[in-house]
C-alpha atoms as a PDB file:
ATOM      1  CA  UNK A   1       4.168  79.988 -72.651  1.00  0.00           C
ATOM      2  CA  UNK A   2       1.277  80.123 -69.979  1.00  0.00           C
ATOM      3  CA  UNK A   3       2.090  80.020 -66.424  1.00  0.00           C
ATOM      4  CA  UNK A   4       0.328  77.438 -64.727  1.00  0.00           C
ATOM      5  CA  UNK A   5      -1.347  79.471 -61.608  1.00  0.00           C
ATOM      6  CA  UNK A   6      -2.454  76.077 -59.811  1.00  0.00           C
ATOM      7  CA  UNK A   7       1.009  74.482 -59.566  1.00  0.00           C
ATOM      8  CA  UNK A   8       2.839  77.401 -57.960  1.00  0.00           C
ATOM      9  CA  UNK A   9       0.289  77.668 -55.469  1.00  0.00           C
ATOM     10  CA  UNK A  10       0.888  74.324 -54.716  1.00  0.00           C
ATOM     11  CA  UNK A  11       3.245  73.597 -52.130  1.00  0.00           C
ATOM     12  CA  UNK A  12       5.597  71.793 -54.524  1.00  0.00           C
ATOM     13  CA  UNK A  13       5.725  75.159 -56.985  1.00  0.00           C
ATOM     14  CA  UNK A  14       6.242  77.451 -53.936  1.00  0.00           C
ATOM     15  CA  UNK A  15       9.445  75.458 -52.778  1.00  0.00           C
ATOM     16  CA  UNK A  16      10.900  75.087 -56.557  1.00  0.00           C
ATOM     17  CA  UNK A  17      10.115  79.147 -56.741  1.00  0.00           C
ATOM     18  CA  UNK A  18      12.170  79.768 -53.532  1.00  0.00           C
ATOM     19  CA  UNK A  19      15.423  77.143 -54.788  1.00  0.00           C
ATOM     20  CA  UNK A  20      15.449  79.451 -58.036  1.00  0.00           C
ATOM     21  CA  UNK A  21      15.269  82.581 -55.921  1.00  0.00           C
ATOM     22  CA  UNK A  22      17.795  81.662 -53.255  1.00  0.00           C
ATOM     23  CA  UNK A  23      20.036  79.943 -56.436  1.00  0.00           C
ATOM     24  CA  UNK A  24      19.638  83.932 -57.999  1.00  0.00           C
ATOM     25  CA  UNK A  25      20.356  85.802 -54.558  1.00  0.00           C
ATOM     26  CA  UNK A  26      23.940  83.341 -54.240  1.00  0.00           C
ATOM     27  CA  UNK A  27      25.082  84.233 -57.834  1.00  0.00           C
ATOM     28  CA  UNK A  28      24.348  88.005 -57.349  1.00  0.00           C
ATOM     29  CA  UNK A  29      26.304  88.400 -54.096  1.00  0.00           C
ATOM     30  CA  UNK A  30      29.037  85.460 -55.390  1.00  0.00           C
ATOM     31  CA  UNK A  31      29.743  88.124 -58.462  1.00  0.00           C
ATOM     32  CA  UNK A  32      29.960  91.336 -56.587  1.00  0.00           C
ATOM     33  CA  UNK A  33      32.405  89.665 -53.971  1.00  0.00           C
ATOM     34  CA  UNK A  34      34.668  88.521 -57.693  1.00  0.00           C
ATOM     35  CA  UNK A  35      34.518  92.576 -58.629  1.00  0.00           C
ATOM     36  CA  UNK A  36      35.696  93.342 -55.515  1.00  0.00           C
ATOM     37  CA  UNK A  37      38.618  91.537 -54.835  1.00  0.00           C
ATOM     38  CA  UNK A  38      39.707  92.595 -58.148  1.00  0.00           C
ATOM     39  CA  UNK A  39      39.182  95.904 -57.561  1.00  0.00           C
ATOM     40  CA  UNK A  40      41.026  96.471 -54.353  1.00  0.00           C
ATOM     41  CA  UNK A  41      43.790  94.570 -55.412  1.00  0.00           C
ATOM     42  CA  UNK A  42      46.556  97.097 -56.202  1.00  0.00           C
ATOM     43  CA  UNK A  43      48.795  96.696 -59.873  1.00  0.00           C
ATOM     44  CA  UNK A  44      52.148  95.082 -58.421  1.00  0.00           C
ATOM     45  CA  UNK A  45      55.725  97.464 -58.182  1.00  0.00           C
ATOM     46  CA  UNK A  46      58.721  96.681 -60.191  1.00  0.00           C
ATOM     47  CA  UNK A  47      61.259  94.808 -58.536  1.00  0.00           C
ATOM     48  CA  UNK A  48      63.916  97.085 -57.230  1.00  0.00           C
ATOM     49  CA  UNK A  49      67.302  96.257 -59.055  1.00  0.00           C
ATOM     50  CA  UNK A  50      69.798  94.596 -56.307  1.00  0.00           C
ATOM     51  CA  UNK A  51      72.439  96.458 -54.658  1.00  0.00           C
ATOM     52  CA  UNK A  52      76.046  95.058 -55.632  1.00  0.00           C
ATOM     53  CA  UNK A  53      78.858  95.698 -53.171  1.00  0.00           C
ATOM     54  CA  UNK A  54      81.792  97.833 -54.252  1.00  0.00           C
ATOM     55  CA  UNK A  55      85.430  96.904 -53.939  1.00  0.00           C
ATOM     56  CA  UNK A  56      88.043  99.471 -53.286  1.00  0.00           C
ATOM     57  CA  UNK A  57      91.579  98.825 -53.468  1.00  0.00           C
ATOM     58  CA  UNK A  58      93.310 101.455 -51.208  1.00  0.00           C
ATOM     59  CA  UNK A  59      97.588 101.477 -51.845  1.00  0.00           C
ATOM     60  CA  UNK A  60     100.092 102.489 -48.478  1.00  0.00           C
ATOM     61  CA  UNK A  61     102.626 100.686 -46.095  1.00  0.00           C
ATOM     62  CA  UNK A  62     100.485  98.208 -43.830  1.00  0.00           C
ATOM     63  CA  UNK A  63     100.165  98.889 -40.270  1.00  0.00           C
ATOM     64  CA  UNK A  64     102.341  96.150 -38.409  1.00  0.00           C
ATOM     65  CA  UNK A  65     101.490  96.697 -34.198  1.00  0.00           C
ATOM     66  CA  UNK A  66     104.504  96.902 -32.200  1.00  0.00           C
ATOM     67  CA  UNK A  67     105.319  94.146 -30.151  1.00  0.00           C
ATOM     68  CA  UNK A  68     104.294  94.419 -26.273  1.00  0.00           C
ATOM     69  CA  UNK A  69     107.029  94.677 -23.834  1.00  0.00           C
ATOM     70  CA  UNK A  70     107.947  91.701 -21.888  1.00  0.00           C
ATOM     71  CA  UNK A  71     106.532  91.882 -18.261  1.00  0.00           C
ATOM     72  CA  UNK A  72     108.789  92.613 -15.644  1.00  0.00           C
ATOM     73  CA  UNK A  73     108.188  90.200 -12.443  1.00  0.00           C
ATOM     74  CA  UNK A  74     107.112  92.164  -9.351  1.00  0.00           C
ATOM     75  CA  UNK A  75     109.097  91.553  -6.462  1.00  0.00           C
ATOM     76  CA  UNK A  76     107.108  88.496  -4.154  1.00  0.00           C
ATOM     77  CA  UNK A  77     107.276  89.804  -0.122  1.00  0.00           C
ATOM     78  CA  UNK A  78     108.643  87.446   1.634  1.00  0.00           C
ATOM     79  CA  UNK A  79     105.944  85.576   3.880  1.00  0.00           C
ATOM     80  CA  UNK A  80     106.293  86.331   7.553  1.00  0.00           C
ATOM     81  CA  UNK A  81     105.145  83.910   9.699  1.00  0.00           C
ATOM     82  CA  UNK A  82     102.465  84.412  11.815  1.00  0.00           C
ATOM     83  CA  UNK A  83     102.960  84.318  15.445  1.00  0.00           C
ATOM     84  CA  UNK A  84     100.498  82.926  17.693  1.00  0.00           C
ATOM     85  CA  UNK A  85     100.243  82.973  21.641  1.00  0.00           C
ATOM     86  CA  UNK A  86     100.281  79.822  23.047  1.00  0.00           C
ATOM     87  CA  UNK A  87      97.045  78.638  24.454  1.00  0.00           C
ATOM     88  CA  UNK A  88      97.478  77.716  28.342  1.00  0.00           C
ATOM     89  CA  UNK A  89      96.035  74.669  29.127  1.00  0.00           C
ATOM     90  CA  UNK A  90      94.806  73.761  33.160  1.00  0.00           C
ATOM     91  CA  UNK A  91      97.962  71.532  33.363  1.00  0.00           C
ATOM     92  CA  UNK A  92     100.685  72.598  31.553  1.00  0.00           C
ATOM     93  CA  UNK A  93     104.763  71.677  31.647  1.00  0.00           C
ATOM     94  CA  UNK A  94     106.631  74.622  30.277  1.00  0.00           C
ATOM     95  CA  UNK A  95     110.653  75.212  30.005  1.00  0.00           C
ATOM     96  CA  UNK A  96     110.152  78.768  31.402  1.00  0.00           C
ATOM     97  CA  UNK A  97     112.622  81.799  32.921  1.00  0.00           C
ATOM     98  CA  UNK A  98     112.021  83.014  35.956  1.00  0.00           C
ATOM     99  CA  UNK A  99     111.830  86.978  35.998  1.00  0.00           C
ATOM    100  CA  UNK A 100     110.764  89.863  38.613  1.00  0.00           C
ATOM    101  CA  UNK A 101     107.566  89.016  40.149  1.00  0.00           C
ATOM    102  CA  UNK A 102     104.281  91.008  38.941  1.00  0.00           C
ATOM    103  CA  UNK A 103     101.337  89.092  40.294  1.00  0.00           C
ATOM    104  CA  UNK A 104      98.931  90.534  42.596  1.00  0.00           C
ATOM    105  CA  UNK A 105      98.837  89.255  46.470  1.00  0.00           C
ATOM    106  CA  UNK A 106      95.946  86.796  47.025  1.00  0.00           C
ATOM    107  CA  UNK A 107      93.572  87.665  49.582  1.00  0.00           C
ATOM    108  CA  UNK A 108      94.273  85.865  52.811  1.00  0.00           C
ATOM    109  CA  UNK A 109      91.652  83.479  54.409  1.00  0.00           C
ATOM    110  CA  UNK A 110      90.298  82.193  57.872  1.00  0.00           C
ATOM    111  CA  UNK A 111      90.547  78.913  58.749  1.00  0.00           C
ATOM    112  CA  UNK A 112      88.457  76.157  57.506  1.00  0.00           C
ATOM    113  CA  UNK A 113      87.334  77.666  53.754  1.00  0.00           C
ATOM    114  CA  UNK A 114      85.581  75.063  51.765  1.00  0.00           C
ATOM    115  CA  UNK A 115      86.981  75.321  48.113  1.00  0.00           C
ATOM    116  CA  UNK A 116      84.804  73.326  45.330  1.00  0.00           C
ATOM    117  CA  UNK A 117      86.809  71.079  43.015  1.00  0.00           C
ATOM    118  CA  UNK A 118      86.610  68.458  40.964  1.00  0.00           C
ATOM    119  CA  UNK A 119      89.027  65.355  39.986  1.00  0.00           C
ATOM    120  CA  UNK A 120      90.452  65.419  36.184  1.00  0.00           C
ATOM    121  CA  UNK A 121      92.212  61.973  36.623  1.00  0.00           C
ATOM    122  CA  UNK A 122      90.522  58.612  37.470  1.00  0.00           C
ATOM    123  CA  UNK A 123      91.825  57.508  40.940  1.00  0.00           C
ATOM    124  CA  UNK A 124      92.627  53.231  42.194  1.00  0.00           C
ATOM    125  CA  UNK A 125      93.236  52.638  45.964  1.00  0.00           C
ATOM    126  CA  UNK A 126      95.444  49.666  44.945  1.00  0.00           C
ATOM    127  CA  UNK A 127      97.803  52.294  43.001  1.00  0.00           C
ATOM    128  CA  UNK A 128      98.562  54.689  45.612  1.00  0.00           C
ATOM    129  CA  UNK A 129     101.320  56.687  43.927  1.00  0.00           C
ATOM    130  CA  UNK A 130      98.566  57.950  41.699  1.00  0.00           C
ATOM    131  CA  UNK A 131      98.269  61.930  42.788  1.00  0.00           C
ATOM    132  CA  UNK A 132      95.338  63.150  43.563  1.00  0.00           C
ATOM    133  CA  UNK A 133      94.537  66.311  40.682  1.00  0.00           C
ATOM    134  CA  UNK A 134      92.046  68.259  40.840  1.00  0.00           C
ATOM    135  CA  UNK A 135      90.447  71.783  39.144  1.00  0.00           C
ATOM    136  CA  UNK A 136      88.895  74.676  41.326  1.00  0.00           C
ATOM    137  CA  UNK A 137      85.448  74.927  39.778  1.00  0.00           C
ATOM    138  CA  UNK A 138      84.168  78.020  41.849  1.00  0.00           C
ATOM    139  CA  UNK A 139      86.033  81.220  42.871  1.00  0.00           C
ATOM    140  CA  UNK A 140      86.463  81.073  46.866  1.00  0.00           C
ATOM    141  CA  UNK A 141      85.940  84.866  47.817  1.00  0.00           C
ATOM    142  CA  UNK A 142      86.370  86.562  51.641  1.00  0.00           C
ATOM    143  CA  UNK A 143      85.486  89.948  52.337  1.00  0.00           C
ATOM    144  CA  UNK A 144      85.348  90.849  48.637  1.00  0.00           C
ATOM    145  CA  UNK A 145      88.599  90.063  47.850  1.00  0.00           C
ATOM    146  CA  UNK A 146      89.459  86.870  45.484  1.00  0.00           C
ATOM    147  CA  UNK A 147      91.369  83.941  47.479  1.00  0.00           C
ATOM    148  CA  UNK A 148      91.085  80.714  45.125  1.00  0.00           C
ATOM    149  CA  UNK A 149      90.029  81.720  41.584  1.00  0.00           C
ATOM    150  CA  UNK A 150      87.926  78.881  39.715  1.00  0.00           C
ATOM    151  CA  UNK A 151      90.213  76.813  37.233  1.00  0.00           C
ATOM    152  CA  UNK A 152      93.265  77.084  40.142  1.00  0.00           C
ATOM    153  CA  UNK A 153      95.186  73.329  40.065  1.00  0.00           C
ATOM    154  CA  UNK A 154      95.286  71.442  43.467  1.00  0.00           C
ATOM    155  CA  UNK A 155      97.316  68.337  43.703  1.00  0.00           C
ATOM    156  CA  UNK A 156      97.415  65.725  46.597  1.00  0.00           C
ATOM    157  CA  UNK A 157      98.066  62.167  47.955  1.00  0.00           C
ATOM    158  CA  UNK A 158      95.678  59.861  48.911  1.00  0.00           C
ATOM    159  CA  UNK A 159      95.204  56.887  51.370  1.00  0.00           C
ATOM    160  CA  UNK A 160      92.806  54.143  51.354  1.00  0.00           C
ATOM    161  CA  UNK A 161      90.218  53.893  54.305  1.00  0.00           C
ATOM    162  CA  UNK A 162      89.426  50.018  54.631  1.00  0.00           C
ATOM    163  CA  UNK A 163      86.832  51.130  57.400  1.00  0.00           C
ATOM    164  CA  UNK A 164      84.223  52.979  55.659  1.00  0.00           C
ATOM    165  CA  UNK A 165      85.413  51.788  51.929  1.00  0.00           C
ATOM    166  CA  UNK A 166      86.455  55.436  51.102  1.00  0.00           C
ATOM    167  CA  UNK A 167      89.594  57.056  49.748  1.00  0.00           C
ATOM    168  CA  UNK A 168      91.488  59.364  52.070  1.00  0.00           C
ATOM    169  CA  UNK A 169      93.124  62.322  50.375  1.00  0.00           C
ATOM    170  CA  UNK A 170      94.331  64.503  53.631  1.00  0.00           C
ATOM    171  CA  UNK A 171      97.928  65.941  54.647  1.00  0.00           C
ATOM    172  CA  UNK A 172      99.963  68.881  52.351  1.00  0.00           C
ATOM    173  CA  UNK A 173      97.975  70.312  49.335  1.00  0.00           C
ATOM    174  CA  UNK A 174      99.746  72.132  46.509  1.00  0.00           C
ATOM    175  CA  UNK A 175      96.982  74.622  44.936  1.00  0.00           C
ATOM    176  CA  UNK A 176      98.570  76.538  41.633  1.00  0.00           C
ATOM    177  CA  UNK A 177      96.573  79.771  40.574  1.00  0.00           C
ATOM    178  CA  UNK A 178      97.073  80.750  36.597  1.00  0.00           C
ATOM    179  CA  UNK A 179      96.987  83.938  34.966  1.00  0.00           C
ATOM    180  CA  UNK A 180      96.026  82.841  31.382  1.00  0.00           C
ATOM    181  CA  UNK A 181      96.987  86.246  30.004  1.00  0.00           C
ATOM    182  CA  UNK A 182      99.772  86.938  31.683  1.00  0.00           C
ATOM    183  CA  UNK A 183     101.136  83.324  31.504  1.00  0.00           C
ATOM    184  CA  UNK A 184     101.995  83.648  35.056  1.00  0.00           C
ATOM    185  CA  UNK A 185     101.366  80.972  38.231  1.00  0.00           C
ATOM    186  CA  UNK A 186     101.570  81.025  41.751  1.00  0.00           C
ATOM    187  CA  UNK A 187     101.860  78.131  43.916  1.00  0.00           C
ATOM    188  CA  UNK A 188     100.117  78.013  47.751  1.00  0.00           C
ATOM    189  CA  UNK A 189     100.384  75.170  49.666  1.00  0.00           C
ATOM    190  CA  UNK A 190      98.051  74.603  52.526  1.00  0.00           C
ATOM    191  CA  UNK A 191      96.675  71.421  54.542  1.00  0.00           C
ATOM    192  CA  UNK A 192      93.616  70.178  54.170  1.00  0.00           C
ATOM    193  CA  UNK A 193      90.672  67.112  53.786  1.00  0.00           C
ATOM    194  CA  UNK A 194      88.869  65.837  50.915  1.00  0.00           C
ATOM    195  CA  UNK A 195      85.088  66.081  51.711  1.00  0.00           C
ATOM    196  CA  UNK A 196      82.314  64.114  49.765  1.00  0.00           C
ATOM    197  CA  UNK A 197      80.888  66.817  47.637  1.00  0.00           C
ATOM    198  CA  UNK A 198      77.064  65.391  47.151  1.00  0.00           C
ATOM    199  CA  UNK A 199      73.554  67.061  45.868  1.00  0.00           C
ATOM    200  CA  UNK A 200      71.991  69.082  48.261  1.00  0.00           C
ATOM    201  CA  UNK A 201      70.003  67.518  51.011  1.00  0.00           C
ATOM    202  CA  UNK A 202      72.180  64.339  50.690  1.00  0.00           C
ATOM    203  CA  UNK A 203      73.458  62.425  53.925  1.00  0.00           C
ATOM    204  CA  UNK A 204      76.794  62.280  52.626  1.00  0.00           C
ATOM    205  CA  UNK A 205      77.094  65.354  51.781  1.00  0.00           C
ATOM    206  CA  UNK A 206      80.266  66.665  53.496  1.00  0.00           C
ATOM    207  CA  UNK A 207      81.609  63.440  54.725  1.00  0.00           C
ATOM    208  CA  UNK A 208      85.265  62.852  55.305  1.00  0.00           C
ATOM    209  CA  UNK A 209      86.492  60.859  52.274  1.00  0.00           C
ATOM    210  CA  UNK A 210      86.022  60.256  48.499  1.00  0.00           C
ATOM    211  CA  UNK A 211      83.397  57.370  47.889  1.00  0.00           C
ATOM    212  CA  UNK A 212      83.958  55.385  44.417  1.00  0.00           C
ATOM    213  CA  UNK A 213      83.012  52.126  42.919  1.00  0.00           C
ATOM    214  CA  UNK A 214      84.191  49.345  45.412  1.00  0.00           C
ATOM    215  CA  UNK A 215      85.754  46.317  43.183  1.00  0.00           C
ATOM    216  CA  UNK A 216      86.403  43.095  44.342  1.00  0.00           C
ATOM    217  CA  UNK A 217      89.395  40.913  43.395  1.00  0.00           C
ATOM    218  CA  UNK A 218      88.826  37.503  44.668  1.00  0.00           C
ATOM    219  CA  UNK A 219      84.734  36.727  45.421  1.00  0.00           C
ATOM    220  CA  UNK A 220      86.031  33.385  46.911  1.00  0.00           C
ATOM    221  CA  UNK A 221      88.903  34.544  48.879  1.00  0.00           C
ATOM    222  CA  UNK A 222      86.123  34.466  52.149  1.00  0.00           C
ATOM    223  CA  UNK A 223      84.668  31.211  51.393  1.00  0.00           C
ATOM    224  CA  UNK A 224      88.355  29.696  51.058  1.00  0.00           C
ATOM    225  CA  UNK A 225      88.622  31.007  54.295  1.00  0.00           C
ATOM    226  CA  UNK A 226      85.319  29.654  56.257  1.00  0.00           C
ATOM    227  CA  UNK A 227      86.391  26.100  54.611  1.00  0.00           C
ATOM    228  CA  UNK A 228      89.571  26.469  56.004  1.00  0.00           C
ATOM    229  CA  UNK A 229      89.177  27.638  59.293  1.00  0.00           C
ATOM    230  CA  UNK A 230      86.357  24.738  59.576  1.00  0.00           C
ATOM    231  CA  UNK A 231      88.241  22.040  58.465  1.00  0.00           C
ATOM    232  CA  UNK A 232      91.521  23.125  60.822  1.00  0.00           C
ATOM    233  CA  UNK A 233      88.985  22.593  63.685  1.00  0.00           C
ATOM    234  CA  UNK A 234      87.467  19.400  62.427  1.00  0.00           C
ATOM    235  CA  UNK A 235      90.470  17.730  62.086  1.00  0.00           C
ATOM    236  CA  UNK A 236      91.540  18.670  66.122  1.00  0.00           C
ATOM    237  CA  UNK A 237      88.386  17.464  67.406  1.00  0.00           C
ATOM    238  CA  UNK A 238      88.814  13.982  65.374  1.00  0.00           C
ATOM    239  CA  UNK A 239      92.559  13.349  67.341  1.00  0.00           C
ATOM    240  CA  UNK A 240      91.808  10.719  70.084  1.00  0.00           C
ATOM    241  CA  UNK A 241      92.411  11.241  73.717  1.00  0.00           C
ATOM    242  CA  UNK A 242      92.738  10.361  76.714  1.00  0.00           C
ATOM    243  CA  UNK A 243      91.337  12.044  80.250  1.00  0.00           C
ATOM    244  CA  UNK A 244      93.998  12.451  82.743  1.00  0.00           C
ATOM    245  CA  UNK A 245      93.272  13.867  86.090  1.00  0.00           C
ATOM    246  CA  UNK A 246      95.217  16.731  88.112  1.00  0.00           C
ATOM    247  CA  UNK A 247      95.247  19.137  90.417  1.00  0.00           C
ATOM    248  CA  UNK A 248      92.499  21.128  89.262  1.00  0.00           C
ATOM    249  CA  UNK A 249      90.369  18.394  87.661  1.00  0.00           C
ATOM    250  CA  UNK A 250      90.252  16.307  84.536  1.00  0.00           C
ATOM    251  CA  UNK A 251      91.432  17.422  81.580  1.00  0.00           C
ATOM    252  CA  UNK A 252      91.679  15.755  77.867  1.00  0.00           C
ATOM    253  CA  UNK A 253      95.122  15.343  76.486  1.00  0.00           C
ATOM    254  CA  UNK A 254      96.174  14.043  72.714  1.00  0.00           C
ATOM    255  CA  UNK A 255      97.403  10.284  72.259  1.00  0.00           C
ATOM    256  CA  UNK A 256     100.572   9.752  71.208  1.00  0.00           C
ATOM    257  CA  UNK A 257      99.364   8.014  68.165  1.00  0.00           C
ATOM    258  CA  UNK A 258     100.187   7.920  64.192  1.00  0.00           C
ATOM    259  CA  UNK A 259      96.681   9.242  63.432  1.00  0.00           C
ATOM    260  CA  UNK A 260      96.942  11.891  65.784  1.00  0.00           C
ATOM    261  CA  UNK A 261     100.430  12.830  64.613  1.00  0.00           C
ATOM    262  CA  UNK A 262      98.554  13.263  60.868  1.00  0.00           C
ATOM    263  CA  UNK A 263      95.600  15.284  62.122  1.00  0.00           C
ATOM    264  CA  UNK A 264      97.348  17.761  63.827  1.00  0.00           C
ATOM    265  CA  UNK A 265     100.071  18.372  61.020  1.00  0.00           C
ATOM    266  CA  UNK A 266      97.379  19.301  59.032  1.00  0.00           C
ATOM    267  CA  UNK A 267      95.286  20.882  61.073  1.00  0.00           C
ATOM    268  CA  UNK A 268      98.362  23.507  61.151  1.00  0.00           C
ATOM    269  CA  UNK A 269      98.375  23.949  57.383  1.00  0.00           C
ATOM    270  CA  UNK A 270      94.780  24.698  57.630  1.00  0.00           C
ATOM    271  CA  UNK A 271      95.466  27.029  60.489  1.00  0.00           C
ATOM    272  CA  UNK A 272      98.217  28.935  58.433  1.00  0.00           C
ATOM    273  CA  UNK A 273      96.270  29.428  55.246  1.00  0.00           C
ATOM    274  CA  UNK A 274      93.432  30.634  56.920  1.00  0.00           C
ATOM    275  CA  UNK A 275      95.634  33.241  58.095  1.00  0.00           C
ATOM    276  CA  UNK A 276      96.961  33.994  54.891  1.00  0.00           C
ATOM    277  CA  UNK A 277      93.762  33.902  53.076  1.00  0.00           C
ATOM    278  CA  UNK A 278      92.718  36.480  55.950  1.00  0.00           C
ATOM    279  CA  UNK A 279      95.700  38.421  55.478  1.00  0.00           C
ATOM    280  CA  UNK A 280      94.655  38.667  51.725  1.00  0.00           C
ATOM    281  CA  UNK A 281      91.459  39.907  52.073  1.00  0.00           C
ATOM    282  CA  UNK A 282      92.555  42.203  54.439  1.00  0.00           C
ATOM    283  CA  UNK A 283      94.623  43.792  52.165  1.00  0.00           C
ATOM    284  CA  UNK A 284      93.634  43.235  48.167  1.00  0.00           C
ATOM    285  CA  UNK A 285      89.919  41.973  49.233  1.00  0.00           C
ATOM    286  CA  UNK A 286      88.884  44.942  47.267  1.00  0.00           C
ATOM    287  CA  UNK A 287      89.950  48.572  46.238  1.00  0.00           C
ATOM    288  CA  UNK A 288      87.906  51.517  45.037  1.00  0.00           C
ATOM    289  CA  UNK A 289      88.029  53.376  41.400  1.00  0.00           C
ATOM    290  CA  UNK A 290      87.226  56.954  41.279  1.00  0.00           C
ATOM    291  CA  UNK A 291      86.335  58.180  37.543  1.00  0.00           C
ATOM    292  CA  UNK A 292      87.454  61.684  36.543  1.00  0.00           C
ATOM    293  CA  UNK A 293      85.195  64.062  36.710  1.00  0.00           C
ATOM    294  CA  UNK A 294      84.120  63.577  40.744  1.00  0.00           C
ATOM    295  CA  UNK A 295      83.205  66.809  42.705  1.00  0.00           C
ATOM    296  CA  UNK A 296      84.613  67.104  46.352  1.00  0.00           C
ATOM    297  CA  UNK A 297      85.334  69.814  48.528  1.00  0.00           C
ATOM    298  CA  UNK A 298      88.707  70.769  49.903  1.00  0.00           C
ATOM    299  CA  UNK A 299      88.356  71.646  53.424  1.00  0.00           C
ATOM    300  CA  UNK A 300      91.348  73.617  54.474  1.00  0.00           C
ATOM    301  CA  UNK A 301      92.473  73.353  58.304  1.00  0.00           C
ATOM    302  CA  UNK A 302      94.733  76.194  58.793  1.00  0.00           C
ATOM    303  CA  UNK A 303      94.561  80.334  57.810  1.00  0.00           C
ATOM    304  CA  UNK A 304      95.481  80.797  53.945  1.00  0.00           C
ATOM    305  CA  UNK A 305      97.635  83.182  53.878  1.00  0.00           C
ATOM    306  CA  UNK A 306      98.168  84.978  50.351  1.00  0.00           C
ATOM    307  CA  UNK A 307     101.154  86.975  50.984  1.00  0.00           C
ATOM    308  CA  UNK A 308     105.139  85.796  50.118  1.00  0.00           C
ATOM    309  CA  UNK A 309     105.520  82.601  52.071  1.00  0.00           C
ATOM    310  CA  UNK A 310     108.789  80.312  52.372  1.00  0.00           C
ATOM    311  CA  UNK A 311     106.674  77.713  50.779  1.00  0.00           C
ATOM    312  CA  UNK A 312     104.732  80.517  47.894  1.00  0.00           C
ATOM    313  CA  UNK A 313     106.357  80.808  44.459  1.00  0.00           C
ATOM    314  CA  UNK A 314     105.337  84.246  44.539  1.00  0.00           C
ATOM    315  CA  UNK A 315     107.348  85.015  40.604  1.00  0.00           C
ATOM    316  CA  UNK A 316     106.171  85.427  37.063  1.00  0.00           C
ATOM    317  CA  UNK A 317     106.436  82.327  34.855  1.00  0.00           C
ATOM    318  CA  UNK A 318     106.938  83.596  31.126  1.00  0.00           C
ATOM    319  CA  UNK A 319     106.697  80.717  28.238  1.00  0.00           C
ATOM    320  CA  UNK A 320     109.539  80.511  25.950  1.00  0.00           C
ATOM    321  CA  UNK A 321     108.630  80.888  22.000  1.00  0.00           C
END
């Protein structure tokens, strides 16, 4: 067979010479990977024979646990109860026993101390059996020494000042100083005003008097009485009379007449309800309220005097359990 020189020169016989050559080069390398694999593939172990577990029958008395005790209850303490100290409150009622006295002397005091309080009940001018309670809110100190200590009780009465539309709380005040820890009081009593405690720089500021909301009862109570005391005088200038003269000239005097005799009769039931719609407003026209909470000043007008007094209840009050 003659090789034909021309055709695998020809680009055709060059690419059918490289597909038999690349075809050879897969086969060779395709076979040696084969021999390999075999080769490096190790001959397999025999399989180990299984392990069968062994029974063992042991003879002997079988071991019964002895039965646990039965528990024995441990005594339960009895609870004591625990035993707390009354907290004292600013106004207090207490069933106490009176034993040796142990508080210390106030300081005594000048005339005229100012003491800060402030009301803890609301106050009415038309319910003037209401007392006037208050609490120290500052401690009143003289020469170092304390005379009024903040959270002392004071207790008074109070008036109504129709004038200036105030509430007047003057006369006997009862002040009662508490020793929380001791459960101890003392009792002073002193005279003395209730000033208008105001913000600083305010006119009323120090005034005589409480000021409070001003209520009014009856908003017609004045007109009733303007159409009243009009109509009274209406009806005596419509009566018909008669000029009469005398010794110290003419005068006008009433006719004795039935229409006369009608406007004066009620003329004087216009006269007397006027007055009693006067008296009225004079006396429930309006009254003031005073919410708790309102600061004044208790201005005291004589020397406070700390010491044992008649009047001082200078012993120890002890609570009862």
């Amino acid at each position: 067979m003659k090789l034909d020189t021309q055709f695998i020169q020809s680009p055709t016989g060059q690419l059918v010479v490289i597909g038999v050559l690349a075809i050879l080069v897969a086969g060779v390398v395709g076979w040696q990977r084969v021999q390999h694999r075999s080769a490096s593939m190790p001959d397999a172990a025999p399989a180990a024979q299984a392990i069968l577990p062994k029974v063992i029958q042991r003879t002997g008395v079988r071991f019964e646990p002895p039965a646990p005790p039965s528990p024995t209850p441990s005594p339960v303490p009895a609870a004591t109860p625990a035993r707390f100290a009354p907290k004292v409150l600013p106004l207090s009622v207490v069933v106490a026993s009176r034993g040796p006295a142990s508080l210390d002397p106030l300081a005594a005091a000048p005339f005229g101390r100012m003491i800060p309080c402030e009301t803890v009940v609301t106050l009415e001018s038309n319910r003037l059996a209401t007392p006037v309670i208050g609490i120290v809110t500052e401690d009143v100190w003289e020469n170092g020494r304390l005379v009024v200590p903040a959270g002392a009780e004071v207790h008074g009465r109070a008036g109504l000042d129709r004038a200036r539309e105030r509430l007047a709380v003057e006369g006997t005040w009862t002040i009662i100083c508490r020793k929380q820890s001791e459960m101890s009081a003392r009792e002073l009593r002193v005279s003395g005003i209730a000033l208008e405690r105001a913000p600083s720089n305010s006119e009323t500021d120090g005034s005589a008097g409480l000021r409070g909301e001003v209520i009014r009862t009856d908003d017609w109570r004045e007109l009733k009485l303007f159409a009243a005391t009009f109509l009274s005088s209406a009806t005596t200038a419509l009566q018909e009379t008669r000029t009469t003269a005398g010794l110290i000239g003419e005068s006008n005097l009433p006719v004795a007449s039935m229409r006369n005799a009608s406007l004066a009769g009620v003329s004087a039931v216009l006269r007397e309800y006027a007055q009693q719609v006067r008296d009225a407003i004079a006396k429930d026209g309006f009254y003031l309220r005073i919410r708790a909470g309102k600061p004044f000043y208790l201005y005291v007008t004589e020397t406070i005097n700390g010491g044992p007094s008649p009047v001082a209840l200078n012993e120890e009050i002890h609570s009862k359990p």
